[in-house]
PDB file of N, CA and C in Angstrom:
ATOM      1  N   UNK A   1      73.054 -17.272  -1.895  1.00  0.00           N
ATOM      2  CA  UNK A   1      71.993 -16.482  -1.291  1.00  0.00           C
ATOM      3  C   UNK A   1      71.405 -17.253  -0.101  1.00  0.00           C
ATOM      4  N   UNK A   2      71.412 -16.561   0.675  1.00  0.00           N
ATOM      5  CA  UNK A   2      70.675 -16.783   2.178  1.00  0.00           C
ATOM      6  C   UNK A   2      69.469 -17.227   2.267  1.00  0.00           C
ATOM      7  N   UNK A   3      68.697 -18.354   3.038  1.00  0.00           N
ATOM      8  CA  UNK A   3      67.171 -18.377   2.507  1.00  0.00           C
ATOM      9  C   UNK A   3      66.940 -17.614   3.771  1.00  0.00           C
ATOM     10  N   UNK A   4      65.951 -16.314   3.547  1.00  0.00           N
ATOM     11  CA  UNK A   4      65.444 -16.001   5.015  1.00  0.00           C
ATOM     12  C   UNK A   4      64.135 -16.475   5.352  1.00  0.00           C
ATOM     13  N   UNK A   5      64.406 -16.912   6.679  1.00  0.00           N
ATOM     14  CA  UNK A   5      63.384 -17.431   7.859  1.00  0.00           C
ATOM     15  C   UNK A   5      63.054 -16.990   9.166  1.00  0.00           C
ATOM     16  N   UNK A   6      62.286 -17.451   9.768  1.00  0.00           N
ATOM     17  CA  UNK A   6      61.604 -16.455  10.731  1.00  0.00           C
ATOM     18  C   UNK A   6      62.550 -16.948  11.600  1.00  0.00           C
ATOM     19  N   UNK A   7      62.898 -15.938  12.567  1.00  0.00           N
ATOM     20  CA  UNK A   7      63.458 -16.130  13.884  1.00  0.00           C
ATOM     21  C   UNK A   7      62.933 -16.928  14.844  1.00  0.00           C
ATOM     22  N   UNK A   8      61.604 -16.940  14.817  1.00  0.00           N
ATOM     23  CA  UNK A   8      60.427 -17.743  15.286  1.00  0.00           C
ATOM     24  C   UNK A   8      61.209 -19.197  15.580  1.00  0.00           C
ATOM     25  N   UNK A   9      61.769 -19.606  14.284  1.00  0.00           N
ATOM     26  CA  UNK A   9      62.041 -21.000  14.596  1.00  0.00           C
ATOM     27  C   UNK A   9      63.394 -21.228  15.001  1.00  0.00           C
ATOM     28  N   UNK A  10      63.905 -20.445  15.321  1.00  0.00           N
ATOM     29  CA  UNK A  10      65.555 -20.422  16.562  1.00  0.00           C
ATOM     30  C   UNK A  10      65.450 -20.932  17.510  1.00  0.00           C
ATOM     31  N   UNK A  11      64.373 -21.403  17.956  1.00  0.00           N
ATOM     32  CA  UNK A  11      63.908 -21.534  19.114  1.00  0.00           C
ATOM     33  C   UNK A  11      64.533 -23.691  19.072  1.00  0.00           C
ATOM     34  N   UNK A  12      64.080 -23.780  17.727  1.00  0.00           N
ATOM     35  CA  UNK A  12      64.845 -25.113  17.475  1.00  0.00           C
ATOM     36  C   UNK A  12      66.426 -25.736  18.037  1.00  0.00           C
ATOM     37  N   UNK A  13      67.239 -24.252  18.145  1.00  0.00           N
ATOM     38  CA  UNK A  13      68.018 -24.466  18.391  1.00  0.00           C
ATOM     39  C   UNK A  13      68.981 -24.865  20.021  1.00  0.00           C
ATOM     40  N   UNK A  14      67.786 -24.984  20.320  1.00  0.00           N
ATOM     41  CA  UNK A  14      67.735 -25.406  22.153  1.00  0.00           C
ATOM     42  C   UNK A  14      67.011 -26.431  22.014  1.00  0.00           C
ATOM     43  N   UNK A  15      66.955 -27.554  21.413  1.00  0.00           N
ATOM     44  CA  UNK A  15      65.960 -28.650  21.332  1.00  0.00           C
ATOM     45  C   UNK A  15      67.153 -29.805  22.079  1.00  0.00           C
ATOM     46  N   UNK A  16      66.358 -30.418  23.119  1.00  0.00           N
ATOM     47  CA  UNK A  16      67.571 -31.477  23.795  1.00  0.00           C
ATOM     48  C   UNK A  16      67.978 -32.434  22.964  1.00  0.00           C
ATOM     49  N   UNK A  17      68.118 -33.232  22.767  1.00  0.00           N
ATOM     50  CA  UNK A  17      68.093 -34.796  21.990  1.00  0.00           C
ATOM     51  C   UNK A  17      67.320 -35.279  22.202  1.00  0.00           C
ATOM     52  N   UNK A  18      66.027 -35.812  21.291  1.00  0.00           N
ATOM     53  CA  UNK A  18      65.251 -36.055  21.355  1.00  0.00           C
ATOM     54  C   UNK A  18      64.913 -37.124  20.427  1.00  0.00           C
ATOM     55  N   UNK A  19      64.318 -38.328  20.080  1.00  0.00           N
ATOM     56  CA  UNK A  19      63.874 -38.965  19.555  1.00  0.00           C
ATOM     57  C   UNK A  19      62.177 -39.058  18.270  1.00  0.00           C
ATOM     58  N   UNK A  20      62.247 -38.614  17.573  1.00  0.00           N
ATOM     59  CA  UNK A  20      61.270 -38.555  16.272  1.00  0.00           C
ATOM     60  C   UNK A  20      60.839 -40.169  16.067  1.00  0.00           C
ATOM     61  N   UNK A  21      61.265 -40.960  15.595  1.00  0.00           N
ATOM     62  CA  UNK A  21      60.980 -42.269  15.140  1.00  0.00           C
ATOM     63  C   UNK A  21      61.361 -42.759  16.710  1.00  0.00           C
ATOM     64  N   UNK A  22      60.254 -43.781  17.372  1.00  0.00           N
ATOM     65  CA  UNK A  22      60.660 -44.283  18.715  1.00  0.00           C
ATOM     66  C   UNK A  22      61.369 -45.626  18.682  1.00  0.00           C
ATOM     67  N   UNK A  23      62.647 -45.639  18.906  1.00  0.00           N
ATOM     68  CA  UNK A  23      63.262 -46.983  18.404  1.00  0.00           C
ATOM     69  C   UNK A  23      62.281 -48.143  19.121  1.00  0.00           C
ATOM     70  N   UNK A  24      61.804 -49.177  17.675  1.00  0.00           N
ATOM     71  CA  UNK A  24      61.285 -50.449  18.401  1.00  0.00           C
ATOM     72  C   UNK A  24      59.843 -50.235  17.972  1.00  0.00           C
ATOM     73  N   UNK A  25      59.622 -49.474  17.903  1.00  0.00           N
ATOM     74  CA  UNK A  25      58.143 -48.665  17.331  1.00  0.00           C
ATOM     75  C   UNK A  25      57.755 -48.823  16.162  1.00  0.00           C
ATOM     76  N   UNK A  26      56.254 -49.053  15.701  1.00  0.00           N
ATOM     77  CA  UNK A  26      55.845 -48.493  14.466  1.00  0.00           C
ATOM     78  C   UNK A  26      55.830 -46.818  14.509  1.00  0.00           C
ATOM     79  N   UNK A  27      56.338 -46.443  13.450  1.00  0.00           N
ATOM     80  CA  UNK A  27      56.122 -44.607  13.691  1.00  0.00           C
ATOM     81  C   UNK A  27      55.131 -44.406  13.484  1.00  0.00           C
ATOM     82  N   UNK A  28      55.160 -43.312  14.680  1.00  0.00           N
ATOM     83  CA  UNK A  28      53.520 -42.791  14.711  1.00  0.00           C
ATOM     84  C   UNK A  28      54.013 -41.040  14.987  1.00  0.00           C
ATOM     85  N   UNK A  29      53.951 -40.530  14.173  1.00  0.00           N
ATOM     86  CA  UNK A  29      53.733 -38.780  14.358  1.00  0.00           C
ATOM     87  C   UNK A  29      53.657 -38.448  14.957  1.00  0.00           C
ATOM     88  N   UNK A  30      52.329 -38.336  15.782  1.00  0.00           N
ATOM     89  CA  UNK A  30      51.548 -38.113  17.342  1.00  0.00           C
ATOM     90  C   UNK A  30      52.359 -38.543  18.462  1.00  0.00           C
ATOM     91  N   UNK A  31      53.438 -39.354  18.486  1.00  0.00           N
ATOM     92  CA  UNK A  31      54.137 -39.990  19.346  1.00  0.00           C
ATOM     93  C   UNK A  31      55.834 -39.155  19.608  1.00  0.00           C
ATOM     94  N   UNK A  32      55.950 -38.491  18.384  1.00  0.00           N
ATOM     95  CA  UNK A  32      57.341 -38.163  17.841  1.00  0.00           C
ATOM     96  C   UNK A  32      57.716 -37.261  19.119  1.00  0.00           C
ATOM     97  N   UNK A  33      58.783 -37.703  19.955  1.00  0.00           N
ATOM     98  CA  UNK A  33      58.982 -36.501  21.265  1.00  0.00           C
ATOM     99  C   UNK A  33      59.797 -35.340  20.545  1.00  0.00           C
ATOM    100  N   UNK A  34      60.245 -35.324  19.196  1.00  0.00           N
ATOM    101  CA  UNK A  34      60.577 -33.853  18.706  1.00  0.00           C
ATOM    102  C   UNK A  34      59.568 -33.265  18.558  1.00  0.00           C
ATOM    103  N   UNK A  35      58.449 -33.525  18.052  1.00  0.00           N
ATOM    104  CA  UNK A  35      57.274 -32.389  17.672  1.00  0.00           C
ATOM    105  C   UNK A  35      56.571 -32.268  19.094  1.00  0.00           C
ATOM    106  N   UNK A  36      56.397 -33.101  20.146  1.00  0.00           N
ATOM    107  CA  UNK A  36      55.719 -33.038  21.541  1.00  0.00           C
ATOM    108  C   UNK A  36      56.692 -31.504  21.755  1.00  0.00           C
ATOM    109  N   UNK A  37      58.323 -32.121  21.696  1.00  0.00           N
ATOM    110  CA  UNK A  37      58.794 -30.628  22.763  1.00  0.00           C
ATOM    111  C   UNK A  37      58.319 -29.422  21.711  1.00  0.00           C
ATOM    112  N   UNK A  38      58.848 -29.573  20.040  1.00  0.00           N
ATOM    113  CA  UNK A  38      58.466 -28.246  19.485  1.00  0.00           C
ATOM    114  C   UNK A  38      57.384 -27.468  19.567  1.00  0.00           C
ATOM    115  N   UNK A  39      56.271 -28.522  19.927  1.00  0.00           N
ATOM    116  CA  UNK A  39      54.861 -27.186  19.832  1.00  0.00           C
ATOM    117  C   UNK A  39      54.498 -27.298  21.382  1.00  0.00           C
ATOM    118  N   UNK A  40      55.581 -27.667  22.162  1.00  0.00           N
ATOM    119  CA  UNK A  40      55.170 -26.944  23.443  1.00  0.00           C
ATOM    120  C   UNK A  40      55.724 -25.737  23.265  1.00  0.00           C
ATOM    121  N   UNK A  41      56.701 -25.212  22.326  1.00  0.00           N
ATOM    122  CA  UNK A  41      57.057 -23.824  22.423  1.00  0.00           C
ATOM    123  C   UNK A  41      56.259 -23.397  21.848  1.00  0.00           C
ATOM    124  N   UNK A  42      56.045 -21.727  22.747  1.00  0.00           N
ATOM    125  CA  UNK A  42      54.602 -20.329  22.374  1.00  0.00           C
ATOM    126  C   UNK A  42      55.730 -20.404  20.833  1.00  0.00           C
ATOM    127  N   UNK A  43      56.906 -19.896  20.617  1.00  0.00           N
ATOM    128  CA  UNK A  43      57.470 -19.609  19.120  1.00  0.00           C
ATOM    129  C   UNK A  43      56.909 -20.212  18.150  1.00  0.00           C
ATOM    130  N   UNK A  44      56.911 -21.595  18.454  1.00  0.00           N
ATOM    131  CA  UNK A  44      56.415 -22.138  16.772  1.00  0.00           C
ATOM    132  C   UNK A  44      55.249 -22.230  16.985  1.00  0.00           C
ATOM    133  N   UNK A  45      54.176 -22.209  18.118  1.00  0.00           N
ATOM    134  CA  UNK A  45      52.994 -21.500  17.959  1.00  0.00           C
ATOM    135  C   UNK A  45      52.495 -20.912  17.367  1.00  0.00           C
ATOM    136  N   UNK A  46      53.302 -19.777  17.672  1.00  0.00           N
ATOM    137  CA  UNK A  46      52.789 -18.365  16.911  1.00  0.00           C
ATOM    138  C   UNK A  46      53.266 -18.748  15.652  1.00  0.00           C
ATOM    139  N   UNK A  47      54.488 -19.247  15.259  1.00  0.00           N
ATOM    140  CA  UNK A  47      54.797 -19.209  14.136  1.00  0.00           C
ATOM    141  C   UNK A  47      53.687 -19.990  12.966  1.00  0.00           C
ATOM    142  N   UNK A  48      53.643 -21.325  13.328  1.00  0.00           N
ATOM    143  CA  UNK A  48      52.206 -22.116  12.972  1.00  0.00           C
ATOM    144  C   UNK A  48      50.992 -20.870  12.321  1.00  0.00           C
ATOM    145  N   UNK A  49      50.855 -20.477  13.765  1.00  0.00           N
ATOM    146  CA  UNK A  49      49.962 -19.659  13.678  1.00  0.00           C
ATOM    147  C   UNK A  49      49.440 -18.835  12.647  1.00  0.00           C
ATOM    148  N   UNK A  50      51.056 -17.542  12.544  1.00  0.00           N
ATOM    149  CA  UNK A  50      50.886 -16.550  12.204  1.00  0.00           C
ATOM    150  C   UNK A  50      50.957 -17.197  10.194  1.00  0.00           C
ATOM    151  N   UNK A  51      51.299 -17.974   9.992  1.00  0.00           N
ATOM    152  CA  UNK A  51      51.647 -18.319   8.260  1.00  0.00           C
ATOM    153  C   UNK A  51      49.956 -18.808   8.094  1.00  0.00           C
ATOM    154  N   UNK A  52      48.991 -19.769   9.001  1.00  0.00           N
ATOM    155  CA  UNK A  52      47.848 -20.331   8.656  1.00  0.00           C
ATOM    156  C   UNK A  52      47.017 -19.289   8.541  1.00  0.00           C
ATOM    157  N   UNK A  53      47.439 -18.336   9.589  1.00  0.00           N
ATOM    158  CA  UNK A  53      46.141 -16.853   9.054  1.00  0.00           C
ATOM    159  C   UNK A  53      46.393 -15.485   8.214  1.00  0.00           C
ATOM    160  N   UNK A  54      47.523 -15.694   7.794  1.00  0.00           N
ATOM    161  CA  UNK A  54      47.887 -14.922   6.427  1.00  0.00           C
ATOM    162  C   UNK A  54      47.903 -15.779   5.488  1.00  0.00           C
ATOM    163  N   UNK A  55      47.242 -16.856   5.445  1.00  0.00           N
ATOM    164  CA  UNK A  55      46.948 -17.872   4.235  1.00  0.00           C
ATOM    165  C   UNK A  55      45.436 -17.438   3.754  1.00  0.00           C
ATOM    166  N   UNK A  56      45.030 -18.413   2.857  1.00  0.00           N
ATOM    167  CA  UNK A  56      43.139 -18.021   2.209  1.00  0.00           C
ATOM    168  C   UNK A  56      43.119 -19.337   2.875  1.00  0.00           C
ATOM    169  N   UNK A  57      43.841 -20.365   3.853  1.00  0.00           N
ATOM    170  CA  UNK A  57      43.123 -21.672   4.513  1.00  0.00           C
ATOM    171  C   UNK A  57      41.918 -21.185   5.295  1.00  0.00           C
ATOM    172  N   UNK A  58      41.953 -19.861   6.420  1.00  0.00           N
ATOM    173  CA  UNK A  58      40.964 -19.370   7.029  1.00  0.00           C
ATOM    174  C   UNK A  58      40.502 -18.349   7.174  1.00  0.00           C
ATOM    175  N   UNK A  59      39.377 -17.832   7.574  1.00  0.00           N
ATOM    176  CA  UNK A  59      39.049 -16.625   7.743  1.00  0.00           C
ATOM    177  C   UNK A  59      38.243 -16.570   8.874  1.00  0.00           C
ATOM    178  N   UNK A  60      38.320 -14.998   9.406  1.00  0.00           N
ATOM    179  CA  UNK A  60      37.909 -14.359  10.672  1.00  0.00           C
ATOM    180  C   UNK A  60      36.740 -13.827  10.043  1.00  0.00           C
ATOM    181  N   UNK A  61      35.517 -14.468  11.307  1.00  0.00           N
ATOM    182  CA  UNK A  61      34.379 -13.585  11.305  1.00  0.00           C
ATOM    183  C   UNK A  61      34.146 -12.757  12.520  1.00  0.00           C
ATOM    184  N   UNK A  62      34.251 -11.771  12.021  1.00  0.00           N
ATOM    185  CA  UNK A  62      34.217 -10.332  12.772  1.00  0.00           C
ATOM    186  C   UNK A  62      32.201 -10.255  13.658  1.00  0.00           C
ATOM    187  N   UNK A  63      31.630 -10.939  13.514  1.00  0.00           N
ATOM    188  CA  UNK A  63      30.407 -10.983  13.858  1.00  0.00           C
ATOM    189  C   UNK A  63      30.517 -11.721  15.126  1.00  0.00           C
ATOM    190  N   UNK A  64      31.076 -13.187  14.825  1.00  0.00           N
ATOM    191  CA  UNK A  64      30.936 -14.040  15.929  1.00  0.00           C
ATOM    192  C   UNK A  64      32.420 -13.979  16.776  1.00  0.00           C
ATOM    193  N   UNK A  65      33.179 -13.725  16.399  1.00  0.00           N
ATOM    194  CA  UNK A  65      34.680 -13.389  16.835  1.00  0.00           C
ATOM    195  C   UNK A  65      35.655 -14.848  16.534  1.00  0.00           C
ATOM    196  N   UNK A  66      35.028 -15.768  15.760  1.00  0.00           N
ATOM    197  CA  UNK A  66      35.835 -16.828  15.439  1.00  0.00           C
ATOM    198  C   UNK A  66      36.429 -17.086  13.901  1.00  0.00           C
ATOM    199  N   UNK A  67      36.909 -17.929  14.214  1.00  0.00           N
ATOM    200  CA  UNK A  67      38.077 -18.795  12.772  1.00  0.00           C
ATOM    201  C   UNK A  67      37.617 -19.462  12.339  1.00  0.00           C
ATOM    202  N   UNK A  68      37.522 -19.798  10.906  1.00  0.00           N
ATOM    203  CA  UNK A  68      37.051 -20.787  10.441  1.00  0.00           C
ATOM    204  C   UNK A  68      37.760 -21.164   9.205  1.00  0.00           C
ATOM    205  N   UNK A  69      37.770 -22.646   8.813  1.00  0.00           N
ATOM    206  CA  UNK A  69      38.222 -23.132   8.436  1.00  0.00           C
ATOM    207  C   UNK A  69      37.986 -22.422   6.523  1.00  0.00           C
ATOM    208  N   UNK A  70      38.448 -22.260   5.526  1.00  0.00           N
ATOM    209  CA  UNK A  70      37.848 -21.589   4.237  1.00  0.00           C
ATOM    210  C   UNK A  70      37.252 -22.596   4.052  1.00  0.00           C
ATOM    211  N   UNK A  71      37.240 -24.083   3.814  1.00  0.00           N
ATOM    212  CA  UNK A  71      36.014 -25.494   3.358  1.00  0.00           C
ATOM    213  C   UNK A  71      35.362 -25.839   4.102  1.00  0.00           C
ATOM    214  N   UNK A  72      35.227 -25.286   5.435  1.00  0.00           N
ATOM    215  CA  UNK A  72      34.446 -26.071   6.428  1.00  0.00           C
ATOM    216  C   UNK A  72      33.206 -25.810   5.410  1.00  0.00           C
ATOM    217  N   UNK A  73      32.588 -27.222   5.877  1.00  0.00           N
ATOM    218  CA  UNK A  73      30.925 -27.349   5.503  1.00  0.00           C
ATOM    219  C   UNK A  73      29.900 -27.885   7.260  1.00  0.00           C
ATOM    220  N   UNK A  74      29.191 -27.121   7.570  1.00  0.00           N
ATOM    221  CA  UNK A  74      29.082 -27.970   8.514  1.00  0.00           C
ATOM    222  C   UNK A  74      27.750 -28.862   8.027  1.00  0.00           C
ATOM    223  N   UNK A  75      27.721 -29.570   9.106  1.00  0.00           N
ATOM    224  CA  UNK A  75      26.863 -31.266   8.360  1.00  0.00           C
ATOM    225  C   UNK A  75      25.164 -30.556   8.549  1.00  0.00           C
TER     226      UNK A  75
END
């Protein structure tokens, strides 16, 4: 059986060669030039996107027109 996935992330499949762990480096995430090029693409944007707000992580207030986090507490 097939796992199905969003088309959204096909977009992977044009990814140049790119480096994740920077040889010589402590790894650092924030640094990884695979995830720099992936979320310069709008696809996994939206894709990101569209799974975090069909989650209960956030909700839309229709009053103020923003997102919010479901635990935010503010201080």
């Amino acid at each position: 059986m097939k796992k199905c996935r969003s088309k959204k992330l096909m977009v992977a499949r044009n990814m140049p060669p790119l480096y994740h762990r920077i040889p010589g480096q402590t790894f650092d995430i924030t640094q990884s030039d695979v995830l720099k090029w992936l979320t310069s693409q709008p696809e996994i944007l939206n894709y990101i996107w569209d799974n975090i707000k069909n989650s209960d992580d956030v909700y839309y207030d229709a009053a103020t027109g923003k997102w919010c986090g479901a635990d935010y507490e503010e201080d």
